[in-house]
Structure formats: C-alpha cells, structure tokens
C-alpha atoms as a PDB file:
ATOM      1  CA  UNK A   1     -60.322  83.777 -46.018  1.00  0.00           C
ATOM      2  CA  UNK A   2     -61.911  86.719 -47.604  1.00  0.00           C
ATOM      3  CA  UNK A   3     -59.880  90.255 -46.919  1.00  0.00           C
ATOM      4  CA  UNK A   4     -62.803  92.802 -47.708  1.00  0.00           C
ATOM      5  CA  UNK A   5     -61.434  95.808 -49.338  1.00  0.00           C
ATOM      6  CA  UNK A   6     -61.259  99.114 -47.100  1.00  0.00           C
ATOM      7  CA  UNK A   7     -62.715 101.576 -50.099  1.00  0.00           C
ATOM      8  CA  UNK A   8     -65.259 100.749 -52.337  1.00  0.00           C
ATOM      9  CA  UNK A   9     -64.269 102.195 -55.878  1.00  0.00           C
ATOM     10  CA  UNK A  10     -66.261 104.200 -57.937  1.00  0.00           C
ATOM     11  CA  UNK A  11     -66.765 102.418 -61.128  1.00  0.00           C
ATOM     12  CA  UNK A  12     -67.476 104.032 -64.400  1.00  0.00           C
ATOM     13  CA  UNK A  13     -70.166 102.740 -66.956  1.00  0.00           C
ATOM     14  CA  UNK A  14     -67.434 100.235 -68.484  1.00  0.00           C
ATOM     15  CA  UNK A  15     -66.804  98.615 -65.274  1.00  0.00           C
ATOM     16  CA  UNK A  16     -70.473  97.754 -64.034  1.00  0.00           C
ATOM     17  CA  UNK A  17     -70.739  95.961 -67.362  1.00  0.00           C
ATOM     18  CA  UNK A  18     -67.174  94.456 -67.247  1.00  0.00           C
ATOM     19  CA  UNK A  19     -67.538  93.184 -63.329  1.00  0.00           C
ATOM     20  CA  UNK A  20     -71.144  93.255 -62.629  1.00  0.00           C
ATOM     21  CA  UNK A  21     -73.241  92.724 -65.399  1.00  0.00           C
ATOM     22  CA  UNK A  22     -74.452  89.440 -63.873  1.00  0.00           C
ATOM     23  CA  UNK A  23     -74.789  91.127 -60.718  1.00  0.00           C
ATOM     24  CA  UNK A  24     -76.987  94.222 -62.163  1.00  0.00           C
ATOM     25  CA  UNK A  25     -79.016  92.221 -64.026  1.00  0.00           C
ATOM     26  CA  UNK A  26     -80.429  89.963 -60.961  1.00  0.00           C
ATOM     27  CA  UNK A  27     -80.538  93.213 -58.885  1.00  0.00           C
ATOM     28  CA  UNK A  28     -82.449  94.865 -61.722  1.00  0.00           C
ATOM     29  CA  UNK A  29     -84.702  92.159 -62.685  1.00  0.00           C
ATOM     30  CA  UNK A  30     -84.230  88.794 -61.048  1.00  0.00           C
ATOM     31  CA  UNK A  31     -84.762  85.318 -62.833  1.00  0.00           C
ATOM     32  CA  UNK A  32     -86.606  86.323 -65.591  1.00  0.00           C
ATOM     33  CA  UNK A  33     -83.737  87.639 -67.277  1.00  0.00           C
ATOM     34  CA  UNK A  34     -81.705  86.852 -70.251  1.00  0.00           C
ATOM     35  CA  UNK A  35     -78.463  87.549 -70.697  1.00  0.00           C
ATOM     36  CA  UNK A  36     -77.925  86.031 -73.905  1.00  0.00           C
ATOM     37  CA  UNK A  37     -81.350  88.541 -75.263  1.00  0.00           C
ATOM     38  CA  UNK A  38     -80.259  91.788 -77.023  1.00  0.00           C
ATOM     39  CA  UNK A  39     -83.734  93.738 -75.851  1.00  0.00           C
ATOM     40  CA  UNK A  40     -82.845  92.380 -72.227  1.00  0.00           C
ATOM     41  CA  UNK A  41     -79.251  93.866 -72.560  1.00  0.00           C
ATOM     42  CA  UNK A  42     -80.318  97.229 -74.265  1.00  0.00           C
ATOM     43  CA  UNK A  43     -82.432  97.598 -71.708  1.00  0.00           C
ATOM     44  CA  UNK A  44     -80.525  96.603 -68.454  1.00  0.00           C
ATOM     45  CA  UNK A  45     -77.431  99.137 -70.282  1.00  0.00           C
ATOM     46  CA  UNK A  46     -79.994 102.256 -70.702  1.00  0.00           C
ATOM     47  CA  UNK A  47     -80.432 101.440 -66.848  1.00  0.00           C
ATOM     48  CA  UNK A  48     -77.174 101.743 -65.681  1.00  0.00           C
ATOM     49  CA  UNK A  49     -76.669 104.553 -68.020  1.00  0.00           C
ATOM     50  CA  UNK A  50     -79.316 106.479 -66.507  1.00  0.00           C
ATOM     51  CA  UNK A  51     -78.307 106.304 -63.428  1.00  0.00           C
ATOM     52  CA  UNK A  52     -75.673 107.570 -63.684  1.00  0.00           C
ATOM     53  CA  UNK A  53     -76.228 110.312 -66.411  1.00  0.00           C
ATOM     54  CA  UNK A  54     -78.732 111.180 -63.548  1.00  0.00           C
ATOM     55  CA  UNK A  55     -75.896 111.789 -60.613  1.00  0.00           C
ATOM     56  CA  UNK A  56     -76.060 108.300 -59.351  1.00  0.00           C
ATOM     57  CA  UNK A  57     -72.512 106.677 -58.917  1.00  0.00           C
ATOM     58  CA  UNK A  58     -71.884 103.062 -58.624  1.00  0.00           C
ATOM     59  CA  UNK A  59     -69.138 101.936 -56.042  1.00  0.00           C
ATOM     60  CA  UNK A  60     -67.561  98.539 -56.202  1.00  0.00           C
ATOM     61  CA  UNK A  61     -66.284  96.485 -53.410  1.00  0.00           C
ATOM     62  CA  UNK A  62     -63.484  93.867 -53.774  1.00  0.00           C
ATOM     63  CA  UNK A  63     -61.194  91.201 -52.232  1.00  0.00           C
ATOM     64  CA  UNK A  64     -57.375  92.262 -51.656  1.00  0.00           C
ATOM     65  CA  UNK A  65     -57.086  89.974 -55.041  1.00  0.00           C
ATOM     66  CA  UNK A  66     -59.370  92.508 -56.588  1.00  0.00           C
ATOM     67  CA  UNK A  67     -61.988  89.876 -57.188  1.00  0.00           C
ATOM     68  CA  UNK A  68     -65.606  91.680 -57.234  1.00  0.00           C
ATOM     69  CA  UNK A  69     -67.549  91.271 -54.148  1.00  0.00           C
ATOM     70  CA  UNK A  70     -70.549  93.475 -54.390  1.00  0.00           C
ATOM     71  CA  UNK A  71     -71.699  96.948 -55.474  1.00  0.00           C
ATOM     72  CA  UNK A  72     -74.473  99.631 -54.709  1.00  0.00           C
ATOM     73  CA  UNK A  73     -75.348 102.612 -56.802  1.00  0.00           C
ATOM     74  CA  UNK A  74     -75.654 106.356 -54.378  1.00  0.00           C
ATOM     75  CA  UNK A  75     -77.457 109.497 -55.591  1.00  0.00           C
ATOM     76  CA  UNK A  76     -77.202 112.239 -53.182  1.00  0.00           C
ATOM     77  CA  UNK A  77     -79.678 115.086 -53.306  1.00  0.00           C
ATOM     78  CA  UNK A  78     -78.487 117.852 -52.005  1.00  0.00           C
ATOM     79  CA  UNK A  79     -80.085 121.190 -51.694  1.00  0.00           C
ATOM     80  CA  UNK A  80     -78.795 124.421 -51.479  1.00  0.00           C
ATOM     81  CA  UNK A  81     -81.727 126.185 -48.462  1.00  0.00           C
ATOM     82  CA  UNK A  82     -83.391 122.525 -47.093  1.00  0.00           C
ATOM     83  CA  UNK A  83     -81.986 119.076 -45.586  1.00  0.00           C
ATOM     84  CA  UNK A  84     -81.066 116.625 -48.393  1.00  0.00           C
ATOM     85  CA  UNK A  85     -80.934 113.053 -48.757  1.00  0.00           C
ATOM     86  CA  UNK A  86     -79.137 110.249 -50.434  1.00  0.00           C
ATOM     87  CA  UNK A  87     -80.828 107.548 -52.003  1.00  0.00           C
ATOM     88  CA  UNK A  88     -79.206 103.648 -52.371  1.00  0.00           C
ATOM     89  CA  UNK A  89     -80.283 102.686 -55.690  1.00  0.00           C
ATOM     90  CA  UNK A  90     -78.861  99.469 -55.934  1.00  0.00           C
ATOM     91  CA  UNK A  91     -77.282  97.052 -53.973  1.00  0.00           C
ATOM     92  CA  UNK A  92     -76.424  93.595 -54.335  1.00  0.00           C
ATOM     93  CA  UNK A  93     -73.434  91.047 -53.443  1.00  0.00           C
ATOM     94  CA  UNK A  94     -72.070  88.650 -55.608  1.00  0.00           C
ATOM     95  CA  UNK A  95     -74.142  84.926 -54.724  1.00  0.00           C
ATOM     96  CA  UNK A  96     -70.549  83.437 -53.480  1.00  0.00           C
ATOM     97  CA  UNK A  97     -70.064  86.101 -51.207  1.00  0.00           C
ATOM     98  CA  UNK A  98     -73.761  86.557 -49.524  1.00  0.00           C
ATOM     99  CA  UNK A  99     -74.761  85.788 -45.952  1.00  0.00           C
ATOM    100  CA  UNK A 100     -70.906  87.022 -44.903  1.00  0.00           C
ATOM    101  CA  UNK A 101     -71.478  90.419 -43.702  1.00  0.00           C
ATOM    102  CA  UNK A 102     -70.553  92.009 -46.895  1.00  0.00           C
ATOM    103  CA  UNK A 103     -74.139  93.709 -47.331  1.00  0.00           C
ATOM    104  CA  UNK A 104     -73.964  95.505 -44.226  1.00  0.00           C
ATOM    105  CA  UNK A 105     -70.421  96.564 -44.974  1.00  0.00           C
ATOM    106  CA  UNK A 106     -71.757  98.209 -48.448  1.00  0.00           C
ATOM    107  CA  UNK A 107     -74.652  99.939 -46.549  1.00  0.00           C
ATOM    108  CA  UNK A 108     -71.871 101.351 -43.953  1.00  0.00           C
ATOM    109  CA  UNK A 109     -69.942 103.026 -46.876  1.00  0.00           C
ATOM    110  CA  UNK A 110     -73.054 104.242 -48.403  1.00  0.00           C
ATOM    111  CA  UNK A 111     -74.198 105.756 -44.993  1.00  0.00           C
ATOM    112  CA  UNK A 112     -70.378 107.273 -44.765  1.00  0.00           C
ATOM    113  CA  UNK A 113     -70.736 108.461 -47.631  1.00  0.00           C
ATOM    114  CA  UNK A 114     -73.889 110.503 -47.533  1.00  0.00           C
ATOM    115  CA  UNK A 115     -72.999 112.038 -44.153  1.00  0.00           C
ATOM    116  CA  UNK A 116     -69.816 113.359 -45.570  1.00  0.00           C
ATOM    117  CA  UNK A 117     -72.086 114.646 -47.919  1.00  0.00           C
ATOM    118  CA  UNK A 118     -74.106 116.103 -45.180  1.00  0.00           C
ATOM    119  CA  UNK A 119     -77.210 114.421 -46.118  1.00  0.00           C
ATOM    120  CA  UNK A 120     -80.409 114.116 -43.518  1.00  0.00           C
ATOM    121  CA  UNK A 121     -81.148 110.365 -44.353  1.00  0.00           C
ATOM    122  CA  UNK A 122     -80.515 107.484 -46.843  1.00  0.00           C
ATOM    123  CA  UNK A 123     -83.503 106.011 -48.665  1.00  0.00           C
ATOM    124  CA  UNK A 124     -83.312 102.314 -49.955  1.00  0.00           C
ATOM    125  CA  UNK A 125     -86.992 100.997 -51.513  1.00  0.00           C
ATOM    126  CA  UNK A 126     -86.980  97.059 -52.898  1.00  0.00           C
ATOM    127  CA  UNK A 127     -90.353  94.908 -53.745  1.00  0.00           C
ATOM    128  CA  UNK A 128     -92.762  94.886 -51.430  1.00  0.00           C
ATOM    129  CA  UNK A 129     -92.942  90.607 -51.581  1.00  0.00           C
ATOM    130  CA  UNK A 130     -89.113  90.437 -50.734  1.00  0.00           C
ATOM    131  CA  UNK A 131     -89.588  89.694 -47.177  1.00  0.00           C
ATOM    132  CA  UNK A 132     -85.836  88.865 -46.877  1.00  0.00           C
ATOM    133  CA  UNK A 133     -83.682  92.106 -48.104  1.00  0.00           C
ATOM    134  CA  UNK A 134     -86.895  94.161 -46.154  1.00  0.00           C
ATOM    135  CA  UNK A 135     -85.495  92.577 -43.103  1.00  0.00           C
ATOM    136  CA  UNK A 136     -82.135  92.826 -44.079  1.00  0.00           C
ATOM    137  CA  UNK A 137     -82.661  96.624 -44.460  1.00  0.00           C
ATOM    138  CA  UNK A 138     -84.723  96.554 -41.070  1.00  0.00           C
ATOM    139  CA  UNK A 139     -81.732  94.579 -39.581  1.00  0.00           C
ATOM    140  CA  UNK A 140     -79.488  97.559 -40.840  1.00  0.00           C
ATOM    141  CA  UNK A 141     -81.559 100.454 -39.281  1.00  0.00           C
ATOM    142  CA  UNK A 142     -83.849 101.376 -41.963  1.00  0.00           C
ATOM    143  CA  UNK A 143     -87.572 102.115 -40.984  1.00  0.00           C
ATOM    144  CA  UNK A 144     -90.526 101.443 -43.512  1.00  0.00           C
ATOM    145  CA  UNK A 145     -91.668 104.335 -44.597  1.00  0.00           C
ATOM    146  CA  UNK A 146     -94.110 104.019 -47.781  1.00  0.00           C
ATOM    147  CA  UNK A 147     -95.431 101.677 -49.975  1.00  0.00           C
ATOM    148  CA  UNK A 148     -96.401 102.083 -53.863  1.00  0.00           C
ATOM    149  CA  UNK A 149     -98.423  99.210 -54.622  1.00  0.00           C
ATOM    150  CA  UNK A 150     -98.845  98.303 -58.086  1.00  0.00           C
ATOM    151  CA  UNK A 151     -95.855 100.159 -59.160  1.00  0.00           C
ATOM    152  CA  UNK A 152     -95.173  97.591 -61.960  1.00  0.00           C
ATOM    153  CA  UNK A 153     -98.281  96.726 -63.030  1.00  0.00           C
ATOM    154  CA  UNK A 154    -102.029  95.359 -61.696  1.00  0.00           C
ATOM    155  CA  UNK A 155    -101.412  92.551 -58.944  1.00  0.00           C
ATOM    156  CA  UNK A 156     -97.949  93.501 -58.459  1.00  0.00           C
ATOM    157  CA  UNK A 157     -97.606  93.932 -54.430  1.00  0.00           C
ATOM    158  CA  UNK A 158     -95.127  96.956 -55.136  1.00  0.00           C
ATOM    159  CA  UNK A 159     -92.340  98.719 -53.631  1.00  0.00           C
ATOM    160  CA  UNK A 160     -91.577  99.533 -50.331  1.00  0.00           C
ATOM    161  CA  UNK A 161     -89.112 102.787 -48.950  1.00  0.00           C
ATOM    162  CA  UNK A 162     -87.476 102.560 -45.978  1.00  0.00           C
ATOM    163  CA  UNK A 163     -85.526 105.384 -44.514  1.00  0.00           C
ATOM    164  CA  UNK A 164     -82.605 105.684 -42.075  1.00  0.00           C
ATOM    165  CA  UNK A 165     -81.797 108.740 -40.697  1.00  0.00           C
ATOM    166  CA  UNK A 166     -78.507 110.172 -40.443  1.00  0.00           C
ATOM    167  CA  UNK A 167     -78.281 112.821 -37.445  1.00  0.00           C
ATOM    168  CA  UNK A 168     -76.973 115.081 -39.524  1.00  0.00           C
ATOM    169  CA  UNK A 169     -78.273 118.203 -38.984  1.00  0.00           C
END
C-alpha cells in the first residue's frame, strides 16, 4: 500500500528534470515525443524553465519511500487593488500511480495553496479533445469557462479553461 505524502515539495529546476522528466514531457506534449531528440529536450527544458523564471513553482508529491508520485506547476497572480487568481499549469501523475485518487489530492494542495494565498479562483485549461482530464477537472469542481480553438494550429480543436472558485473574498 501506497502512503501518499502529507506536503507536496517544491522542486527546483534540477529536480523536475531529475524525477519528472518523463512525466513533463507526456504532460507537455504527449506521444509524439522523443526523449532520446536533443531539439525535443531543449525545448521541453526552456519550458520548465519558463515557468518558473515566470513565478510558476512546481510541487512534487511522493510515497513515504520518497518515490515520485505526481506533480503540478502553480502561478499565483496576485494583485495589489483587485481579486487575484492562481493558475495550475501542469499537472500530471506518474502512469503507475493514476486512477488512485492521487490527482484529486494534487488539485486539493493546489487549491490550499492559492487560498492561503488569498486568491479568488484557480484556473486549469487542457486540450479541448481530452474528454477524460475535462471530466476529471469537472469531477473536481472546475466549471468550463472558455475555449481557444485553434490555439496550436488550423484543425486543432484547442484549449479549454475551466475555473473553480475559491470563496475567498
């Protein structure tokens, strides 16, 4: 049996590649990539590093043997005279670990999270043709909010937001 940890960890650049480079890259891009192509991981590695040079933070979730489980990436947004919000950049659980209630947990620290923060709501978007983590997020609380179709290219079906919000104010 699986002991999830209580905290998730924030992870620094050298531990998303060290424990969940694998994990990033099917987040980021799915099948279609290689991890054995440099131009594949230059480009999944200016990702992460954007991120996070632009206030996102990636948390990490482990077993008590501290065996990676999953991770998610959280900007918050705050704003000095309006309501801000947090946005969940990326979220995915290691394919050993899936369909075990470890996604919701990861989405329950990243909703903790950004009401400590004092945040208004948490924004999650995925592709529009991902019927499954849609109702996943849907299944979590989120609410569908906007759709940008074509976002990565012509007959792409795009991406979808969905929004939970927080109570916070």
């Amino acid at each position: 049996m699986i002991v999830f940890s209580k905290e998730a960890k924030a992870l620094k650049k050298s531990g998303v590649l060290e424990e969940f480079l694998v994990l990033m890259s099917e987040i980021e891009a799915g099948s279609w990539f290689d991890l054995k192509n440099p131009n594949h991981l230059k480009w999944l590695k200016s990702k992460i590093s954007k991120r996070i040079g632009s206030g996102g933070i990636f948390y990490g979730f482990y077993d008590t043997d501290h065996l990676p489980i999953g991770l998610y990436c959280l900007m918050i947004e705050d704003h000095p005279t309006i309501a801000g919000h947090a946005e969940l950049l990326d979220l995915g659980i290691i394919k050993t670990h899936r369909r075990k209630g470890y996604g919701r947990r990861l989405i329950q620290d990243a909703v903790s999270k950004s009401k400590a923060a004092g945040m208004y709501c948490l924004y999650v978007s995925t592709y529009e043709g991902d019927k499954g983590a849609i109702e996943f997020y849907r299944n979590c609380g989120f609410t569908p909010v906007a759709t940008l179709p074509g976002l990565n290219g012509p007959n792409d079906q795009g991406q979808i937001y969905l929004q939970l919000v927080l109570d916070n104010l």
